[in-house]
C-alpha atoms as a PDB file:
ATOM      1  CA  UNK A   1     -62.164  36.905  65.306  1.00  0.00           C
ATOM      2  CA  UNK A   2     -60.076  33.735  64.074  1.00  0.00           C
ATOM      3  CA  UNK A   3     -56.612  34.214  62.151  1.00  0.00           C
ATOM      4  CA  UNK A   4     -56.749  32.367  59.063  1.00  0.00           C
ATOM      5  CA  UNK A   5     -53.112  31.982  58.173  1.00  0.00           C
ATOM      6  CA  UNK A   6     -52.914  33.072  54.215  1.00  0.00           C
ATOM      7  CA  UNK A   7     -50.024  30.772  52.035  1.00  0.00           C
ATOM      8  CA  UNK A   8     -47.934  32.827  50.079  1.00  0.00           C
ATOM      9  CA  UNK A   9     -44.548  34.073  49.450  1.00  0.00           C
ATOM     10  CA  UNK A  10     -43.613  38.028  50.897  1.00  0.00           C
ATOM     11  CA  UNK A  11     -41.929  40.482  48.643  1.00  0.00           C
ATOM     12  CA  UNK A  12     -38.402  40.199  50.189  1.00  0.00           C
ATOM     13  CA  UNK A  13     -38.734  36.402  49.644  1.00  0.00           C
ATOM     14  CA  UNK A  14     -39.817  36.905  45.909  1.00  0.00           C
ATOM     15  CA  UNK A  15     -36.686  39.162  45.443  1.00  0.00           C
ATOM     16  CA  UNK A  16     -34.368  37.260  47.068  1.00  0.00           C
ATOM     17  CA  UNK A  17     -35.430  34.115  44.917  1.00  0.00           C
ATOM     18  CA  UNK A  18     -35.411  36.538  41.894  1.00  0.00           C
ATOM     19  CA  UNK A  19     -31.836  37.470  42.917  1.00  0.00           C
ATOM     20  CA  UNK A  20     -30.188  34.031  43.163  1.00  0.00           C
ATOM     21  CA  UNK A  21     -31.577  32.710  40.052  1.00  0.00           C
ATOM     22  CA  UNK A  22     -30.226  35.899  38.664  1.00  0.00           C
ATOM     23  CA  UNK A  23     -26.762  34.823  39.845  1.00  0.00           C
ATOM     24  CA  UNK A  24     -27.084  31.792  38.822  1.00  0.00           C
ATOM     25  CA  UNK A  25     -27.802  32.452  35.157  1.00  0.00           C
ATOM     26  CA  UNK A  26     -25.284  34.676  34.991  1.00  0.00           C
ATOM     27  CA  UNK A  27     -22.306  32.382  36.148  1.00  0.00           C
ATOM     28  CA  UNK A  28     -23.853  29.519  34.027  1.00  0.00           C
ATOM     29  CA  UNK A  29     -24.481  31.556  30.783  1.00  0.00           C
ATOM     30  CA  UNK A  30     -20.849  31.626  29.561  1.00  0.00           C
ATOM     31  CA  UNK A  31     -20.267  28.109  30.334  1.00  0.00           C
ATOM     32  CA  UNK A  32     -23.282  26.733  28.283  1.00  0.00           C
ATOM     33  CA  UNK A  33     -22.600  28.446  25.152  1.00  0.00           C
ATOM     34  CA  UNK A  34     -19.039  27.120  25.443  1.00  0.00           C
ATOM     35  CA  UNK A  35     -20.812  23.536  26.242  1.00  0.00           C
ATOM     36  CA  UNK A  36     -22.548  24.275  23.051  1.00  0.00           C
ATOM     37  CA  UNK A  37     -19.852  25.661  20.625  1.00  0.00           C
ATOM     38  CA  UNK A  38     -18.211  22.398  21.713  1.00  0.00           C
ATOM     39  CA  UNK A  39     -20.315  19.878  21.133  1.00  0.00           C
ATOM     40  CA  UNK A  40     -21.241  22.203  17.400  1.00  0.00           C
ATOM     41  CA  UNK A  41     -17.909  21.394  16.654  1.00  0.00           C
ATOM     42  CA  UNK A  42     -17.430  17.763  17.939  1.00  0.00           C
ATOM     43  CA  UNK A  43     -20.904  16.704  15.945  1.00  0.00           C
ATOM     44  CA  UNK A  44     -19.405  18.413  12.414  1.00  0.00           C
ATOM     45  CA  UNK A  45     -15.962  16.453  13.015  1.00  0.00           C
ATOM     46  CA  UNK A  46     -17.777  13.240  13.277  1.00  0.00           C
ATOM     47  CA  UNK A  47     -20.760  14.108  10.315  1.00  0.00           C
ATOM     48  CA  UNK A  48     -17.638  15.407   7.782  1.00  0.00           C
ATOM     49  CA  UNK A  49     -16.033  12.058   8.902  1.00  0.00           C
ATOM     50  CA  UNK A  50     -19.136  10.004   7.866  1.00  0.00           C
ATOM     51  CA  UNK A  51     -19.966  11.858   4.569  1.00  0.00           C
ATOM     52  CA  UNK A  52     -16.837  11.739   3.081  1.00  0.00           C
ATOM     53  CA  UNK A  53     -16.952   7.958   4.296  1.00  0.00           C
ATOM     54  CA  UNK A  54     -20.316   7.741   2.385  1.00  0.00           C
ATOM     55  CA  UNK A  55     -19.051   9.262  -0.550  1.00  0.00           C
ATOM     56  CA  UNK A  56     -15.923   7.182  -0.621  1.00  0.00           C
ATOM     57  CA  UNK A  57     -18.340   3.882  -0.722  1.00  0.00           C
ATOM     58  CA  UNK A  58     -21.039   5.295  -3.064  1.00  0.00           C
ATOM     59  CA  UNK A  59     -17.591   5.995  -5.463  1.00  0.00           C
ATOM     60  CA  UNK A  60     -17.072   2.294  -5.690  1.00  0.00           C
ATOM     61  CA  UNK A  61     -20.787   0.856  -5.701  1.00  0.00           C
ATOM     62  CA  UNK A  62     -22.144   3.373  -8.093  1.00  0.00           C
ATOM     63  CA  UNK A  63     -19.100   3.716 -10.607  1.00  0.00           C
ATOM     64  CA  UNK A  64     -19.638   7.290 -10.890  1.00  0.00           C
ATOM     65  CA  UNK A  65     -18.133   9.925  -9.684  1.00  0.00           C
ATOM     66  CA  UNK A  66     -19.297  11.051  -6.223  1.00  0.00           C
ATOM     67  CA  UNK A  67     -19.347  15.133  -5.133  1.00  0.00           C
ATOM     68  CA  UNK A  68     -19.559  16.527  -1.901  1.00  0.00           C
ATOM     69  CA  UNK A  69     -20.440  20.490  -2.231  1.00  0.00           C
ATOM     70  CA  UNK A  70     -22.158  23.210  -0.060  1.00  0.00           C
ATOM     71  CA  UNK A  71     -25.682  23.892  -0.796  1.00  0.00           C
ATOM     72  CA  UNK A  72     -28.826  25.605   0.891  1.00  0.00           C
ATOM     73  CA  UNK A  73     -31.882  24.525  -1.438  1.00  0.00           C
ATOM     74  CA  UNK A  74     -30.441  21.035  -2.198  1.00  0.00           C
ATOM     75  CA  UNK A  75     -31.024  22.175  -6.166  1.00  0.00           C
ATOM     76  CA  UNK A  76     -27.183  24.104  -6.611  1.00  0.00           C
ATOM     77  CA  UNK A  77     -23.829  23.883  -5.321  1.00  0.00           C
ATOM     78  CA  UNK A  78     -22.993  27.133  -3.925  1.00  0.00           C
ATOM     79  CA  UNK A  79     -19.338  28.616  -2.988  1.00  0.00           C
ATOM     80  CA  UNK A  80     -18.364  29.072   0.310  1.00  0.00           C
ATOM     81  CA  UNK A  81     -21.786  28.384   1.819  1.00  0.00           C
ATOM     82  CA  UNK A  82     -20.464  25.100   3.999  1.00  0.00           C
ATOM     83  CA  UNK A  83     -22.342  27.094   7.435  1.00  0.00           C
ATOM     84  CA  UNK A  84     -25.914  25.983   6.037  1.00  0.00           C
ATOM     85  CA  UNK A  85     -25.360  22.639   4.746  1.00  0.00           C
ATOM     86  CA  UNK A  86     -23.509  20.033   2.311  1.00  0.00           C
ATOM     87  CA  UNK A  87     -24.701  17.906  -0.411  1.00  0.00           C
ATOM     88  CA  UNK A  88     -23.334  14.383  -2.243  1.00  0.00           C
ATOM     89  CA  UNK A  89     -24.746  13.608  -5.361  1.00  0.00           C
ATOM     90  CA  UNK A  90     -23.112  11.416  -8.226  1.00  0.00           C
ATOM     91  CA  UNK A  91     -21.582  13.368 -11.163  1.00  0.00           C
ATOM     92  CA  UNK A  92     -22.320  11.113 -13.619  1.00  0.00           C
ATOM     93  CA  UNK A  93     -21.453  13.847 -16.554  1.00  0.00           C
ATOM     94  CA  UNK A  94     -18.311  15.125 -14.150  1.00  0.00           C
ATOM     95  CA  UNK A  95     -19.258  18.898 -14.548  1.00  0.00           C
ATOM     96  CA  UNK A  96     -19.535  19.192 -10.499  1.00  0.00           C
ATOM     97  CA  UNK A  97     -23.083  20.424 -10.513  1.00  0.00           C
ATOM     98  CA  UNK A  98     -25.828  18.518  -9.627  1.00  0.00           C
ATOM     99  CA  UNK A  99     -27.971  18.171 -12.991  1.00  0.00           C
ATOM    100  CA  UNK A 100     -31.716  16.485 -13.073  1.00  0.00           C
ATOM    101  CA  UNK A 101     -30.619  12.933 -14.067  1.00  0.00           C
ATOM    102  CA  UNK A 102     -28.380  12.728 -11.532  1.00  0.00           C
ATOM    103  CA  UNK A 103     -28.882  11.009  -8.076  1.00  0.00           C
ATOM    104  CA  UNK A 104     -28.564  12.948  -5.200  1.00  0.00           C
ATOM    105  CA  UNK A 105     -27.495  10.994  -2.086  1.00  0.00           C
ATOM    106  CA  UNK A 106     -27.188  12.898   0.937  1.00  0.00           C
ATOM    107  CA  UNK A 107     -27.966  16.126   2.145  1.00  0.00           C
ATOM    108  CA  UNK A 108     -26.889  17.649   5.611  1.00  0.00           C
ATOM    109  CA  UNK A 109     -28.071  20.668   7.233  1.00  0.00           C
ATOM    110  CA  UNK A 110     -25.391  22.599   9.739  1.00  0.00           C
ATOM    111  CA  UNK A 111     -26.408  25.970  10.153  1.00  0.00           C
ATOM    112  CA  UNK A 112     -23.303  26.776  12.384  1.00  0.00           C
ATOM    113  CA  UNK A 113     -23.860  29.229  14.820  1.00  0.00           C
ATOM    114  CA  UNK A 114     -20.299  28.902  16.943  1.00  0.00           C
ATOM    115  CA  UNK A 115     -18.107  28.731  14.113  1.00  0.00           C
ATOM    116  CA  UNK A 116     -17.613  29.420  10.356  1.00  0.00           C
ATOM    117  CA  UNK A 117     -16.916  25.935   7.990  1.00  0.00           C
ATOM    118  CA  UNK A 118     -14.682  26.342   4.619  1.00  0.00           C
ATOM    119  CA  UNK A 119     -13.038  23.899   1.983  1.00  0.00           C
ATOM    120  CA  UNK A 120      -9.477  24.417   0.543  1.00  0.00           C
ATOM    121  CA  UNK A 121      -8.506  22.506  -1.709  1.00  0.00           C
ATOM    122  CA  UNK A 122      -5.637  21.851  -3.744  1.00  0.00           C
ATOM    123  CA  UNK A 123      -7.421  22.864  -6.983  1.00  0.00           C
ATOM    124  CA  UNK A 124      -9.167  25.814  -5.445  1.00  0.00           C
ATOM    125  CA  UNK A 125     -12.570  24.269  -6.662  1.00  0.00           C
ATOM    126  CA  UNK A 126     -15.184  25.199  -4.281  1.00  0.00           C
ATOM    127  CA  UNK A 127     -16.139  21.198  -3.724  1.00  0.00           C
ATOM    128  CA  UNK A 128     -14.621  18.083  -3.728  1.00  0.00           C
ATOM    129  CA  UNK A 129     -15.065  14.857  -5.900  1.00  0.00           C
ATOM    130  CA  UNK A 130     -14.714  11.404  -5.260  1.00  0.00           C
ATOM    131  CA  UNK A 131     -13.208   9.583  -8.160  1.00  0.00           C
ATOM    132  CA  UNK A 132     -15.531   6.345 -10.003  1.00  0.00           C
ATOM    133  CA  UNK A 133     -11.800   4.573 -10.616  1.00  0.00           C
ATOM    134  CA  UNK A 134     -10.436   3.951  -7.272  1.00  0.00           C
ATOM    135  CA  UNK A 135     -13.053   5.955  -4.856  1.00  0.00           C
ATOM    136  CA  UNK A 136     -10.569   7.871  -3.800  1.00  0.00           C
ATOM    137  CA  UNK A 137     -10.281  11.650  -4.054  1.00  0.00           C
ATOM    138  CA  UNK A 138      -7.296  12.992  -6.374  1.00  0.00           C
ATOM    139  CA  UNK A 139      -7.280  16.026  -7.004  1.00  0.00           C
ATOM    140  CA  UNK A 140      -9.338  17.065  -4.626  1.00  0.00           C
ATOM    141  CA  UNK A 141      -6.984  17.011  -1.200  1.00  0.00           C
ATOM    142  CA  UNK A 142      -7.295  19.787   0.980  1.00  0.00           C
ATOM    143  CA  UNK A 143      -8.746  20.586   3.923  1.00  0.00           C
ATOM    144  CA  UNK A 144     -11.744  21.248   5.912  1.00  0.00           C
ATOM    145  CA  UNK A 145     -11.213  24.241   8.253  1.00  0.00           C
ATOM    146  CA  UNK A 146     -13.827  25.127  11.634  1.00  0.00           C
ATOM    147  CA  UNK A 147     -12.941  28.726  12.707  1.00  0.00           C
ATOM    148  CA  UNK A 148     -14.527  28.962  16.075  1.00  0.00           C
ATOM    149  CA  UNK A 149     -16.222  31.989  17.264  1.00  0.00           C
ATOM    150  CA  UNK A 150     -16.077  31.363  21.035  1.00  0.00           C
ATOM    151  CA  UNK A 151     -13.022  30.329  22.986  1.00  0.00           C
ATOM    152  CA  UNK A 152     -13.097  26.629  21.700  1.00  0.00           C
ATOM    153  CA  UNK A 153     -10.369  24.681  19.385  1.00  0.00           C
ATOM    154  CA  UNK A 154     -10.533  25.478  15.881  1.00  0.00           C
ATOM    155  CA  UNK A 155     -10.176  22.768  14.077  1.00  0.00           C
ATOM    156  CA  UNK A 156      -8.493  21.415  10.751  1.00  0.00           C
ATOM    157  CA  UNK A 157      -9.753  18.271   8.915  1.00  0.00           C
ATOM    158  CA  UNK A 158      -6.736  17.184   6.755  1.00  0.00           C
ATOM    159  CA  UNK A 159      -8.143  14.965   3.849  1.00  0.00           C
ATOM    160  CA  UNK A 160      -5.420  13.227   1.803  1.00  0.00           C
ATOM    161  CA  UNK A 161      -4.960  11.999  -1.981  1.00  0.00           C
ATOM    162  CA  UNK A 162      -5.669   8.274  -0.579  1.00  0.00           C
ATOM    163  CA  UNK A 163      -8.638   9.885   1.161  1.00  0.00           C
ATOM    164  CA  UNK A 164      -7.655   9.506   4.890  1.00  0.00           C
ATOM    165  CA  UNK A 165      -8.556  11.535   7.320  1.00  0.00           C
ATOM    166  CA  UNK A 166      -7.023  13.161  10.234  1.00  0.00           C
ATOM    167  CA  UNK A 167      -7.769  15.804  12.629  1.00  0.00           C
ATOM    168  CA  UNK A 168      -5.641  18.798  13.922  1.00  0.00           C
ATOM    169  CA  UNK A 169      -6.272  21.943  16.119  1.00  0.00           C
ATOM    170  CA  UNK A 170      -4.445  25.021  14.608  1.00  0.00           C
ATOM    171  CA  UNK A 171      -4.031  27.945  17.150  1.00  0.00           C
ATOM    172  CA  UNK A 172      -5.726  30.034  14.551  1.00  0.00           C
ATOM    173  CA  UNK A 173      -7.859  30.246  11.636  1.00  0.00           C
END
C-alpha cells in the first residue's frame, strides 16, 4: 500500500499560529488607536483651519455676513453639537440661523470618536460670524478646544479679533 502524503496544517501548528497573531494584536491594538486619535485630531486642526479660511473669503466676495455653527441635519444650528459636524452659510438677515433664502456654503461632517470639539467664545454665542465689513470676525474671538479621550495632545485653536489663527496644546481640557 502507497503513502500518499496529505497537505495540511496539525493542530499544534494551528494553535501556535493562533497564538502569535494573538500577541501580535494585542501589542499593536493600543498603538493604532493612538495612531488614530492622532491623525482625528491632526485632520480637524487642518479642516477648522480651512473653514474658517473659507468663511473669511466668502465674507468679502459675498458682502454678507458669513456663520460657521455646529449642525447634524444641515437644516439648524445646534449648541454644543461641534462632534457631528459644522456648517457655513451666509447670514444675510444676521439672526445666526440658517433661514431658506439663505445660501449655505459648506458643510463638514466629524463625528469625533477620540475626542470631544467645543467653541468659546467671547460672547458666549454658541457659533461664530464672520463680519460682511472687513471679513474679519469681531466679536466672535474665542477659541476652538479638542479634549482628547486617549493619551494624545489636546489641543486649543486660538482665533483672534483680526481672525488669525494659532495653535496651542493645553495640558488639560
Amino acid at each position: 500500500m502507497l503513502y500518499t502524503k496529505k497537505k495540511g496544517f496539525t493542530l499544534i501548528e494551528l494553535m501556535v499560529v493562533i497564538g502569535i497573531i494573538a500577541i501580535v494584536v494585542t501589542i499593536a491594538l493600543p498603538h493604532f488607536n493612538n495612531f488614530m486619535a492622532e491623525r482625528e485630531r491632526k485632520n480637524l486642526q487642518f479642516t477648522l483651519f480651512n473653514i474658517n479660511q473659507l468663511a473669511r473669503n466668502s465674507a468679502s466676495l459675498y458682502r454678507s455676513n458669513i456663520v460657521i455653527c455646529p449642525t447634524i441635519d444641515q437644516q439648524q444650528c445646534l449648541a454644543n453639537m461641534w462632534n457631528t459636524g459644522l456648517i457655513v452659510f451666509a447670514d444675510t438677515n444676521k439672526n445666526r440661523r440658517i433661514d431658506n433664502n439663505e445660501k449655505i456654503l459648506h458643510f463638514e461632517q466629524l463625528n469625533l470618536k477620540y475626542g470631544d470639539l467645543a467653541w468659546k467664545g467671547t460672547l458666549r454665542i454658541p457659533s461664530l460670524t464672520y463680519q460682511a465689513s472687513y471679513g474679519l470676525p469681531n466679536g466672535s474671538n474665542g477659541s476652538f478646544y479638542y479634549c482628547s479621550k486617549t493619551a494624545v495632545q489636546h489641543l486649543r485653536i486660538v482665533l483672534s479679533n483680526m481672525g488669525h489663527m494659532r495653535v496651542e496644546h493645553p495640558a488639560s481640557c
